[in-house]
Protein backbone atom coordinates (compact mmCIF):
# COMPACT_ATOMS: atom_id res chain seq x y z
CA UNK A 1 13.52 -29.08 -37.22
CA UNK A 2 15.04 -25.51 -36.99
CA UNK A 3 13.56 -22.39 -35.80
CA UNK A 4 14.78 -19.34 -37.77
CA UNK A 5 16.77 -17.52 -35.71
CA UNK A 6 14.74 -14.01 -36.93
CA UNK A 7 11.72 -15.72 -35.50
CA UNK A 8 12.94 -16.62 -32.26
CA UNK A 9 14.63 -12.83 -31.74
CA UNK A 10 11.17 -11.48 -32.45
CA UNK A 11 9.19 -13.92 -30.17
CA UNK A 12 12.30 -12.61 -27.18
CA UNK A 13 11.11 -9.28 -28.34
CA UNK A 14 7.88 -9.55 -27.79
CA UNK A 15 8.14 -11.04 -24.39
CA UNK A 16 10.63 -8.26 -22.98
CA UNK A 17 7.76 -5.47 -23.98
CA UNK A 18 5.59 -4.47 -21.18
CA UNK A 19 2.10 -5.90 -21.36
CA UNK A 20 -0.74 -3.37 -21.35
CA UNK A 21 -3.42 -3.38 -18.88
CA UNK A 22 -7.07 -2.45 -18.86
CA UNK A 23 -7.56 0.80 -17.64
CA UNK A 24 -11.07 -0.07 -16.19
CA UNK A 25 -9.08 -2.71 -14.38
CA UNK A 26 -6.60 -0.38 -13.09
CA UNK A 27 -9.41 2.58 -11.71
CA UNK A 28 -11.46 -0.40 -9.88
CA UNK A 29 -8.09 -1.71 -8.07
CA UNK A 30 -7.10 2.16 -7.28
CA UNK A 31 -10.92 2.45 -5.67
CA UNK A 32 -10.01 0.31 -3.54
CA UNK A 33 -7.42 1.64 -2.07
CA UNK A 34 -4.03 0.83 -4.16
CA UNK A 35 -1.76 2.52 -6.19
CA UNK A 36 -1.59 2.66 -9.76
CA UNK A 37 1.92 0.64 -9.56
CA UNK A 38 0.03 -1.67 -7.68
CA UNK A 39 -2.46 -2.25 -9.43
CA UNK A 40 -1.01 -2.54 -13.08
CA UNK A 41 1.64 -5.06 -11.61
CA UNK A 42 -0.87 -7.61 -9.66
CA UNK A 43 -3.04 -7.33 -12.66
CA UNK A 44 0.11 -8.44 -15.44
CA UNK A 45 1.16 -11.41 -13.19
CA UNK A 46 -2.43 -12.11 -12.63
CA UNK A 47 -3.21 -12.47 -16.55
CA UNK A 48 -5.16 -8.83 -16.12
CA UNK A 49 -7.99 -10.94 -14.07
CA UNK A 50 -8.97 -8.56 -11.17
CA UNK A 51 -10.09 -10.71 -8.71
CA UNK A 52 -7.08 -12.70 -8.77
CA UNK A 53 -5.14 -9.46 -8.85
CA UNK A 54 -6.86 -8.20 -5.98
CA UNK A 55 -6.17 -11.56 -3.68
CA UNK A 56 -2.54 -11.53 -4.84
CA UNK A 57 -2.18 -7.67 -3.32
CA UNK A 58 -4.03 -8.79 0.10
CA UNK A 59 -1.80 -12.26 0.17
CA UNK A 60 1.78 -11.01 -0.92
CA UNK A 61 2.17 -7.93 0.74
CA UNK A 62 5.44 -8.25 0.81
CA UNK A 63 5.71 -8.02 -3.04
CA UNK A 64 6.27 -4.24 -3.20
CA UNK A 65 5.51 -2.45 -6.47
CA UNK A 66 7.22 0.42 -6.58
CA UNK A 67 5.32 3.78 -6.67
CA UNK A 68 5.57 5.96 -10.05
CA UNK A 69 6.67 9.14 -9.22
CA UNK A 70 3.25 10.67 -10.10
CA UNK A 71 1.61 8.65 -7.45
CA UNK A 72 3.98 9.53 -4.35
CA UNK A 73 5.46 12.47 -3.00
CA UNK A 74 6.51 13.95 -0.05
CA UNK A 75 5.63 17.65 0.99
CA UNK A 76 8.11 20.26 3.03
CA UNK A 77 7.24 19.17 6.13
CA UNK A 78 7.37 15.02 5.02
CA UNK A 79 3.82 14.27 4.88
CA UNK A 80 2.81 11.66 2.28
CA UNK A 81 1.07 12.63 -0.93
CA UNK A 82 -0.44 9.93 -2.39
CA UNK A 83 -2.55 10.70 -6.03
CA UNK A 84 -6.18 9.59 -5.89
CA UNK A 85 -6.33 10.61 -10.01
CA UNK A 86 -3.24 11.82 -12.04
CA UNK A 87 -5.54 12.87 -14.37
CA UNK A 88 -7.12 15.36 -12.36
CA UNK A 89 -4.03 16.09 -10.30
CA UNK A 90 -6.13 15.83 -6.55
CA UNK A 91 -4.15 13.94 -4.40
CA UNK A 92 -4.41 13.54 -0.47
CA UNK A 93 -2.29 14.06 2.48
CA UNK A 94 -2.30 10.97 4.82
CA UNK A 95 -1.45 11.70 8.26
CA UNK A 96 -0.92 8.56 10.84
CA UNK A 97 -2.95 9.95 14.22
CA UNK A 98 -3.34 6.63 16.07
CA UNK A 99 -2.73 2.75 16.13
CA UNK A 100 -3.52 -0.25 18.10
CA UNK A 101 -1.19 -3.05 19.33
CA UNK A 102 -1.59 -6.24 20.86
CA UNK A 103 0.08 -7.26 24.30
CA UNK A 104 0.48 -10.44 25.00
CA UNK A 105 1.72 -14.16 23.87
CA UNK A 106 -1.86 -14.55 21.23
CA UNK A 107 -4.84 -13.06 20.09
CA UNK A 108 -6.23 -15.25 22.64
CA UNK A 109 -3.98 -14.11 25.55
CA UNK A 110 -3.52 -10.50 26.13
CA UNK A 111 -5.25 -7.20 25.49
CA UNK A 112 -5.10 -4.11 22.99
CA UNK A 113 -4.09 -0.64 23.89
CA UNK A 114 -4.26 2.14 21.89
CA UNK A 115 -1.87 4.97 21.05
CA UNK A 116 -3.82 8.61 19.81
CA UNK A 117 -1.50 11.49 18.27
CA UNK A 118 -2.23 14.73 20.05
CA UNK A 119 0.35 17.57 18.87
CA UNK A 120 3.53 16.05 18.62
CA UNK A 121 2.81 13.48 21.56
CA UNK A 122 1.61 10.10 21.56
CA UNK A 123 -0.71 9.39 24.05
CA UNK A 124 -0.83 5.87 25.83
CA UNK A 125 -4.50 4.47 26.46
CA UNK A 126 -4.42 1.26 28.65
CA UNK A 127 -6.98 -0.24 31.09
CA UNK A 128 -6.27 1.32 33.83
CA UNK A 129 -3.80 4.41 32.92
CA UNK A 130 -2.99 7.17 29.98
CA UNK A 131 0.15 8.60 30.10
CA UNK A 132 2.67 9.97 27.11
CA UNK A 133 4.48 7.56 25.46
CA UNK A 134 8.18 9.10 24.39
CA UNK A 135 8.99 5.82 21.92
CA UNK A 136 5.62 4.32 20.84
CA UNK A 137 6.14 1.13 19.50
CA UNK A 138 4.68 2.24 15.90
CA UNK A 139 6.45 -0.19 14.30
CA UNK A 140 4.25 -3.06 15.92
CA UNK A 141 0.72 -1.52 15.38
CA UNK A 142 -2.08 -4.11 14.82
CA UNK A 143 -4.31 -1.18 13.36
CA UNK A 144 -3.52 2.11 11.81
CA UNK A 145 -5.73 5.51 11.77
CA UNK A 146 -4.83 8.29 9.62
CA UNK A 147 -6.34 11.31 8.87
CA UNK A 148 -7.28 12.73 5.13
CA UNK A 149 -5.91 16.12 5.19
């Protein structure tokens, strides 16, 4: 048996159009911490169930979802504006002011040392020393502190 070929252009219609997404849905993921992008993408390929939307975000970081423009901009002097509510218009400036990293082969071998923003130095904090660090290695930070300005 045939399928009308009207039928099957509406049916490929209807799967190109983007699926909606409860907004309830959408505000709890935000409260948590991600974007709107973020949240309206885990929660389509998650069949809009949260807690399997949340768990993808935390287990597929690697799956970016781009940012809308309304949810990230940079100000004059490149700090990071991320919206809390587009509907209000308050967003946040995020400032990184410290991180840890690991030295060492493990978690099992090694310690942590910390790195603390002061001015426009970094500050190494180790064991036994604190110096200025001219290339922190930001890049392999275990943990990440930023102020809300």
């Amino acid at each position: 048996m045939f399928t009308p070929i009207a039928k099957i252009a509406k049916q490929s219609a209807s799967s190109f159009k983007k699926e909606t997404v409860p907004e309830h849905l959408v505000s709890d993921i935000i409260s948590f911490g991600f974007t709107r992008s973020q949240a309206e993408g885990s929660l389509r390929k998650c069949d809009n169930n949260m807690e399997r939307a949340v768990d993808y975000l935390l287990t597929h970081p690697e799956d970016n979802f781009e940012p809308t423009s309304d949810e990230m901009q940079v100000d004059k002097v490149g700090n990071l504006i991320i919206e809390k509510d587009i509907n209000t218009n308050n967003s946040s400036v995020y400032d990184l002011y410290a991180f840890i990293t690991h030295l060492g082969k493990n978690t099992s071998h090694g310690h942590y040392v910390s790195h603390i923003k002061k001015g426009n130095d970094w500050i190494y904090f180790n064991d036994s020393k604190v110096n200025i660090d001219s290339d922190p290695p930001i890049h392999k930070g275990y943990i990440y502190f930023y102020k809300n300005y």
